[in-house]
Protein backbone atom coordinates (compact mmCIF):
# COMPACT_ATOMS: atom_id res chain seq x y z
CA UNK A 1 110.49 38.91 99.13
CA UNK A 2 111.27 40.90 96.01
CA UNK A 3 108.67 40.85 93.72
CA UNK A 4 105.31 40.46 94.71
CA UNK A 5 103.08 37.54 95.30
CA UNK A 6 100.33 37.04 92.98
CA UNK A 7 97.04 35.02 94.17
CA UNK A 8 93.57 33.99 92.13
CA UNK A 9 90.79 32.66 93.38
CA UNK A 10 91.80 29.24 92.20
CA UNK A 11 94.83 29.51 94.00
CA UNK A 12 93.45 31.00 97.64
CA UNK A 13 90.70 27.80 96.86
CA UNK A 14 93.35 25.28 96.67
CA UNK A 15 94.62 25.93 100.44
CA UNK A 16 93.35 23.80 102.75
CA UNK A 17 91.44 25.42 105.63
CA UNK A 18 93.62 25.79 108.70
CA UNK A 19 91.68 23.27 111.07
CA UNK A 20 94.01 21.65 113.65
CA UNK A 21 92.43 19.20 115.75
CA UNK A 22 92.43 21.32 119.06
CA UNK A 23 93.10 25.14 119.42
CA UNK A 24 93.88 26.60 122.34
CA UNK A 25 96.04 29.81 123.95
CA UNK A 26 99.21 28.16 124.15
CA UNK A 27 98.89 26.79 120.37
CA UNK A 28 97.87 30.68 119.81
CA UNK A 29 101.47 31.79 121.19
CA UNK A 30 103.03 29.31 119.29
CA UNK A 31 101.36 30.16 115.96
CA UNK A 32 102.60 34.10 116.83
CA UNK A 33 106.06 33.09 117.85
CA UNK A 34 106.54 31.31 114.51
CA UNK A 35 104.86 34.20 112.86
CA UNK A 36 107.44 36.31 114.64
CA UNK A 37 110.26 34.32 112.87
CA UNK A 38 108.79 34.08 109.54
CA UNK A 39 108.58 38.09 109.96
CA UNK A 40 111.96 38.23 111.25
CA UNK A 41 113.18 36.10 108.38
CA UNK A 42 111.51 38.26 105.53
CA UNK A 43 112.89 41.34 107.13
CA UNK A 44 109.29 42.54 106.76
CA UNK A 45 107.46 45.23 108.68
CA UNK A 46 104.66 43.53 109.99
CA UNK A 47 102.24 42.74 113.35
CA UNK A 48 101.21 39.78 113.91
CA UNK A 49 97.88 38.77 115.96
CA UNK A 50 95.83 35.78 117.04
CA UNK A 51 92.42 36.02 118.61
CA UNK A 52 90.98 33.01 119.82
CA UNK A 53 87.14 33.23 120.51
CA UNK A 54 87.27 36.94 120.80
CA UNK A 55 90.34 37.62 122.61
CA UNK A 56 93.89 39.08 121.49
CA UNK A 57 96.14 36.21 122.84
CA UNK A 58 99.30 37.19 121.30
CA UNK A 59 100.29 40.50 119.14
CA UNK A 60 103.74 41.53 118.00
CA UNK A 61 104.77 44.38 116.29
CA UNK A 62 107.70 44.35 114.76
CA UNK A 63 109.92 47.05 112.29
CA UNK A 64 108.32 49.97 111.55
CA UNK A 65 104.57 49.01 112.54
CA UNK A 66 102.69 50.41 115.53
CA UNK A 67 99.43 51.61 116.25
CA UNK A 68 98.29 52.44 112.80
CA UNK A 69 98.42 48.93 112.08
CA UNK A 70 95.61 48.25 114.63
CA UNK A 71 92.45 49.01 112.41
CA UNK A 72 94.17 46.79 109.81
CA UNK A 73 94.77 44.18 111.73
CA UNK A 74 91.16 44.38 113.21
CA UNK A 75 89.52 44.86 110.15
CA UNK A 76 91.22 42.08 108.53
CA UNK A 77 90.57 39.67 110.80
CA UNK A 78 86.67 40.41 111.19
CA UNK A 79 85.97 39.58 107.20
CA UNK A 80 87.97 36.20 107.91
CA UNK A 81 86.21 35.38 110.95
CA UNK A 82 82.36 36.68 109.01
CA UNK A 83 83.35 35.14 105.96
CA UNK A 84 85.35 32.09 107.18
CA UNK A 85 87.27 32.40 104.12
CA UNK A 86 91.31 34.18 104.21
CA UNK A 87 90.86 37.66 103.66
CA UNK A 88 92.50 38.22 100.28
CA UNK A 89 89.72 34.98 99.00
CA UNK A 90 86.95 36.98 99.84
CA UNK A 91 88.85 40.50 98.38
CA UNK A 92 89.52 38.44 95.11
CA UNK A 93 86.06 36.60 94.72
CA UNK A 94 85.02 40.10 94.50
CA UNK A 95 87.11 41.57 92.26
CA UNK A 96 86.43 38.31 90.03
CA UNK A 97 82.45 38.79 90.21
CA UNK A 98 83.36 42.54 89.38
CA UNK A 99 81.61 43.72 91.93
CA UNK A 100 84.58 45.36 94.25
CA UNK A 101 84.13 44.89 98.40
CA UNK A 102 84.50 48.49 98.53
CA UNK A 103 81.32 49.07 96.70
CA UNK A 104 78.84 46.92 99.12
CA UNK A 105 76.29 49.21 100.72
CA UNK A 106 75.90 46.50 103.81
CA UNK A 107 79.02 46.12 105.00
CA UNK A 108 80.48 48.60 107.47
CA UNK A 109 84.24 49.58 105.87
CA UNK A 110 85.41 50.40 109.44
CA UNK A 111 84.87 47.40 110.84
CA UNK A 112 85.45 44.81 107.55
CA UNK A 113 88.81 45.57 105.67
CA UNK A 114 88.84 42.77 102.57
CA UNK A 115 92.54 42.99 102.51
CA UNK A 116 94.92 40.01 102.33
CA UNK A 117 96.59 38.93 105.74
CA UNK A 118 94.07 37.21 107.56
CA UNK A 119 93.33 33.19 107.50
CA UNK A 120 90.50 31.79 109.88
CA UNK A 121 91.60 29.15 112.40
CA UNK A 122 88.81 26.07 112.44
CA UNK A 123 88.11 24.05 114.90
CA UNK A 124 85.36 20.88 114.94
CA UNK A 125 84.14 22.76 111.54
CA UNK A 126 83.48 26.57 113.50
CA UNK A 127 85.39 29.91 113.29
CA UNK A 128 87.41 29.77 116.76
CA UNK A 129 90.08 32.54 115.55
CA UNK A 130 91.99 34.25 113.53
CA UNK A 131 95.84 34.74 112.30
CA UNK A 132 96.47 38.26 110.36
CA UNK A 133 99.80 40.19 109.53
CA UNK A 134 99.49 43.85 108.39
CA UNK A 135 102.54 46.28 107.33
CA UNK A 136 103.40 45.31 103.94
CA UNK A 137 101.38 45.33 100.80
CA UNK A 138 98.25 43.35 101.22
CA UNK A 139 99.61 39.68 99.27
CA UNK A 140 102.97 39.97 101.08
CA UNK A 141 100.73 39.68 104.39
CA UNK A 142 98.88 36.70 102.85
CA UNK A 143 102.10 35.32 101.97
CA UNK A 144 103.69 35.22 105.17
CA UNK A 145 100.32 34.21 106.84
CA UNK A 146 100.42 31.13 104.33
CA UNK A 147 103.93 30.33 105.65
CA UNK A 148 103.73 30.36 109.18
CA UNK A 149 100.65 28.13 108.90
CA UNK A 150 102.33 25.24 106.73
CA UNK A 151 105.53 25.81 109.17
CA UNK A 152 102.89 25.36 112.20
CA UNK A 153 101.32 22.20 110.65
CA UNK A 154 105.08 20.86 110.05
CA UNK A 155 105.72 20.95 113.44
């Protein structure tokens, strides 16, 4: 990617939620494996990570990420999962309201990171999971989160 992707709220609205039919470990490894080759095909620095009902079932860190990339992926993924909403919708339907995440007094900004690069994964209507990318700048992550979704619904 050369220039960088741009996102409104209208936009991040339009997506349909990511709600396959069933959910399980082995559909988390196959999500990260394509993620893995979406990365790979970018040439982006990014690790990618699926929880499933609380637990990491597949991580990957590829180029120049590593541990730093931990608290982002973390963080990421825990406003996606509270707000069942991608990470960058919930980042942007503050910045639209004017009233920036970073400025909420009830949130704790260790734990919830309203950056793009994290998309719940629905199940039967609930929050089972999440999918979030972290290395690049914030809508790249969305971006390639985005991709390896509609590539995993292709399949």
């Amino acid at each position: 990617m050369t220039a960088l992707p741009v996102f409104t709220v209208a936009d991040l609205e339009a997506v349909p939620r990511f709600e396959p039919e069933r959910f399980d470990n082995d559909d988390a490894v196959a999500l990260g494996l394509l993620g893995v080759e979406v990365i790979r095909h970018h040439r982006a620095n990014l690790a990618v990570r699926i929880v499933l009902r609380g637990d990491v079932v597949f991580v990957a860190k590829l180029g120049t990420t590593g541990p730093g990339n931990d608290p982002w992926l973390a963080g990421k993924a825990a406003v996606a999962e509270r707000f069942g909403e991608p990470s960058l919708l919930v980042r942007r339907r503050h910045e639209e309201a004017g009233t920036p995440f970073a400025d909420r007094t009830d949130i704790d900004h260790d734990v919830f990171r309203a950056h793009g690069g994290s998309v719940p994964i629905f199940v039967d209507g609930e929050v089972v999971g999440t999918i979030t990318m972290s290395g690049e700048p914030d809508v790249v992550d969305h971006a390639l989160v985005a991709e390896t979704i509609r590539r995993y619904r292709s399949v």
